[in-house]
C-alpha atoms as a PDB file:
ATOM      1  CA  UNK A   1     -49.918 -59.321 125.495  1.00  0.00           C
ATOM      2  CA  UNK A   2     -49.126 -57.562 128.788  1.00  0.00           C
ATOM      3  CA  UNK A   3     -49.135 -54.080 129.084  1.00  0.00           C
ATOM      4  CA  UNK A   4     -45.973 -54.138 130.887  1.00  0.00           C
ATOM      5  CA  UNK A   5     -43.781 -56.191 128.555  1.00  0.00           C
ATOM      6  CA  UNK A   6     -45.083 -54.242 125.784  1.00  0.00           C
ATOM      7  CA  UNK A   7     -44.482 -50.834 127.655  1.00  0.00           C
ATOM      8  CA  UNK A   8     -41.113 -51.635 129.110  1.00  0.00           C
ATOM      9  CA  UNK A   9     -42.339 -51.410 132.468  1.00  0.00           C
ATOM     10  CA  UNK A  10     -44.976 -49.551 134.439  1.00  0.00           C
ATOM     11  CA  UNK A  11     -47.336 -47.542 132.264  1.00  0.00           C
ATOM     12  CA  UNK A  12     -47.593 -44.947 134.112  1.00  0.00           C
ATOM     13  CA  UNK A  13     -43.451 -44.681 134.628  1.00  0.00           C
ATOM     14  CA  UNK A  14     -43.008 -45.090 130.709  1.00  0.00           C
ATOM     15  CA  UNK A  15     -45.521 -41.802 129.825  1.00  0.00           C
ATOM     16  CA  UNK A  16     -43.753 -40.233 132.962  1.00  0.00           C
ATOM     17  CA  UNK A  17     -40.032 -40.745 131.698  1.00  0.00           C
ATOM     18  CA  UNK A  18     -41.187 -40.080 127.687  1.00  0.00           C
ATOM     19  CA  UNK A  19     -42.543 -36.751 128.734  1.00  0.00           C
ATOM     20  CA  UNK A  20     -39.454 -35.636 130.489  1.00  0.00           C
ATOM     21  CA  UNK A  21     -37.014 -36.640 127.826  1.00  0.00           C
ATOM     22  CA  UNK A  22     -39.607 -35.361 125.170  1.00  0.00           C
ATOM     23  CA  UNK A  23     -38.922 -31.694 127.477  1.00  0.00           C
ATOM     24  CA  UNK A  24     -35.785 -32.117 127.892  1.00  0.00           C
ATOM     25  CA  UNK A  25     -35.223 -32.573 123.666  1.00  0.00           C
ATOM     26  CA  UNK A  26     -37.924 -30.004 123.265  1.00  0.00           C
ATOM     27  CA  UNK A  27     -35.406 -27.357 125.315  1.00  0.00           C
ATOM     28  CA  UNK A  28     -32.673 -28.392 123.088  1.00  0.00           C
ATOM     29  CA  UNK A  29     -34.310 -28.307 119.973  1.00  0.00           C
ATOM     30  CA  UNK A  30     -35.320 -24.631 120.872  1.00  0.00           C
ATOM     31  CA  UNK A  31     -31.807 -23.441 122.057  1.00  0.00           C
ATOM     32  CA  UNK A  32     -30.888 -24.736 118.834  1.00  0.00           C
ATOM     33  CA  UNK A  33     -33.283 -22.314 116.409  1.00  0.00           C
ATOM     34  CA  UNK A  34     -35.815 -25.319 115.506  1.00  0.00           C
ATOM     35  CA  UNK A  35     -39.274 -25.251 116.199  1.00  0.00           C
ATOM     36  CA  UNK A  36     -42.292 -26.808 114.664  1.00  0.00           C
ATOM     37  CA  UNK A  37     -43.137 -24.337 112.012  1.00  0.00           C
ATOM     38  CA  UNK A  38     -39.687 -25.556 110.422  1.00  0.00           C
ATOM     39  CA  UNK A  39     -38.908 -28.703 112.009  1.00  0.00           C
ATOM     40  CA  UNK A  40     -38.637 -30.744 108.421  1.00  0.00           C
ATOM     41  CA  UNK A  41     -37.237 -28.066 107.170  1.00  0.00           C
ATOM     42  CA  UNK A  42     -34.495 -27.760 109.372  1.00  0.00           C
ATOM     43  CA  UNK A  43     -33.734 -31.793 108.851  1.00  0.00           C
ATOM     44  CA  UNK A  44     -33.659 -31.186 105.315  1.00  0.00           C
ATOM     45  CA  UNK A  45     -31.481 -28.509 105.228  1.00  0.00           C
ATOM     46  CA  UNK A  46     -28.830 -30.047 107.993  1.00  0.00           C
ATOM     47  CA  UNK A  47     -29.108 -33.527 105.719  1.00  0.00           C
ATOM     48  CA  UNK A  48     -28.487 -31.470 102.111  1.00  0.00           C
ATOM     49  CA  UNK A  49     -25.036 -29.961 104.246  1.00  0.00           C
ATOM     50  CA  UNK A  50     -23.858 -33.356 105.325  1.00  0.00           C
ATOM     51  CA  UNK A  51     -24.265 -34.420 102.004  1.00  0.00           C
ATOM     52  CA  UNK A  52     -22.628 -31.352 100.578  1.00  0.00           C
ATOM     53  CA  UNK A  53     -19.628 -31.600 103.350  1.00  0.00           C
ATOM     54  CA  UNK A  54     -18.740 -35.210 102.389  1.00  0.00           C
ATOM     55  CA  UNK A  55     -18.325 -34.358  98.715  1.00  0.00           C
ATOM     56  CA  UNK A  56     -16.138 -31.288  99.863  1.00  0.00           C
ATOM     57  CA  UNK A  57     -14.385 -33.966 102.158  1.00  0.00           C
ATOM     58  CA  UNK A  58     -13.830 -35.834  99.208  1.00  0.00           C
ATOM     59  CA  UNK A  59     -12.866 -32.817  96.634  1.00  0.00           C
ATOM     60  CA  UNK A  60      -9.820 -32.001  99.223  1.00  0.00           C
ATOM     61  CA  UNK A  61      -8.828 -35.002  99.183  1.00  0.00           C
ATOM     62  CA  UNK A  62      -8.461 -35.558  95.863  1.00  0.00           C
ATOM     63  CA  UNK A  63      -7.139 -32.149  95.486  1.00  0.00           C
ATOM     64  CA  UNK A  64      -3.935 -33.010  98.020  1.00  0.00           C
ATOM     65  CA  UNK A  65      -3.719 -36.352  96.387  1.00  0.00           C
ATOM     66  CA  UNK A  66      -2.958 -34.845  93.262  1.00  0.00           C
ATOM     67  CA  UNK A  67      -0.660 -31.658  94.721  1.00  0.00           C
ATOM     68  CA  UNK A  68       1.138 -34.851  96.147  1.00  0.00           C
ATOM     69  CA  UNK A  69       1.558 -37.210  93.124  1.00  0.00           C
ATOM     70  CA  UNK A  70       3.052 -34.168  90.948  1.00  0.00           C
ATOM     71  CA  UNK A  71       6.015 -35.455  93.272  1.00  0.00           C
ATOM     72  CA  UNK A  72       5.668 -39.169  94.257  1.00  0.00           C
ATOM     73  CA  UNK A  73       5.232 -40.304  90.876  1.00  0.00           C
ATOM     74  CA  UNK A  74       8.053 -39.185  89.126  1.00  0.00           C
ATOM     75  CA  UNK A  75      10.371 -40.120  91.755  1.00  0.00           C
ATOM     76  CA  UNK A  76       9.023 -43.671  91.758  1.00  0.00           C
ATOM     77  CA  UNK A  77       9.297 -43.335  88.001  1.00  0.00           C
ATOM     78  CA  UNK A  78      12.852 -42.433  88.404  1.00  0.00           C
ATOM     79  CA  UNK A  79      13.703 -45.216  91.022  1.00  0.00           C
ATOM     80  CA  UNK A  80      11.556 -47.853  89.000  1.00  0.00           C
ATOM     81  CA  UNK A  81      13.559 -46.824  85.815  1.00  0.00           C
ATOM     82  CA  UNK A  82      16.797 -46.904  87.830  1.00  0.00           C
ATOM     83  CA  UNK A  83      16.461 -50.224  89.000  1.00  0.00           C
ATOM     84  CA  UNK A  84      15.764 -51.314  85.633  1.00  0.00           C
ATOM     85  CA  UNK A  85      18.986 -49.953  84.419  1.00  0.00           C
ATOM     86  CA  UNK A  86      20.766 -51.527  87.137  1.00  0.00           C
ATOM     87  CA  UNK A  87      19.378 -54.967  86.724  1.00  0.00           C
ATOM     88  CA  UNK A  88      18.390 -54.871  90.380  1.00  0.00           C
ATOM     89  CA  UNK A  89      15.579 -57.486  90.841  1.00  0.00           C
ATOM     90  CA  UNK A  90      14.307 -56.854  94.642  1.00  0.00           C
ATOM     91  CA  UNK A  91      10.682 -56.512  93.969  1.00  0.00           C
ATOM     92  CA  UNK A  92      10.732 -59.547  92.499  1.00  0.00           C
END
């Protein structure tokens, strides 16, 4: 296998280009509290609050849904009794 179809190019240019994006994530990574002494940490704790976010996501929905269906479904009740009363056969 050649070394530049594995590498993606010019050895030399690949380790070049790696080490400036691996500085350039490096800066960020710092501006943003994480360093290697709590790197995995860090992961762990920003997976637990997506996970904890799209269960609160989901608990306000719900929440709204039902706020909401204390009014939707007894006026479809209404309506659906209404048109049985009437005879009216529309949805049918």
């Amino acid at each position: 296998m050649d070394t530049r179809t594995f590498m993606g190019g010019n050895p030399l240019a690949v380790i070049v280009r790696l080490a400036l994006i691996s500085l350039v994530v490096g800066i960020v990574l710092s501006a943003l509290g994480i360093d290697l002494s709590n790197f995995f940490y860090e992961i762990n704790r920003l997976l637990r609050d997506l996970w904890d976010m799209g269960f609160r996501a989901f608990d306000w929905v719900l929440q709204y849904m039902a706020l909401g269906a204390l009014v939707v479904v007894p006026i479809w009740l209404v309506t659906r009794f209404a048109r049985g009363v009437r005879g009216d056969k529309a949805d049918e």
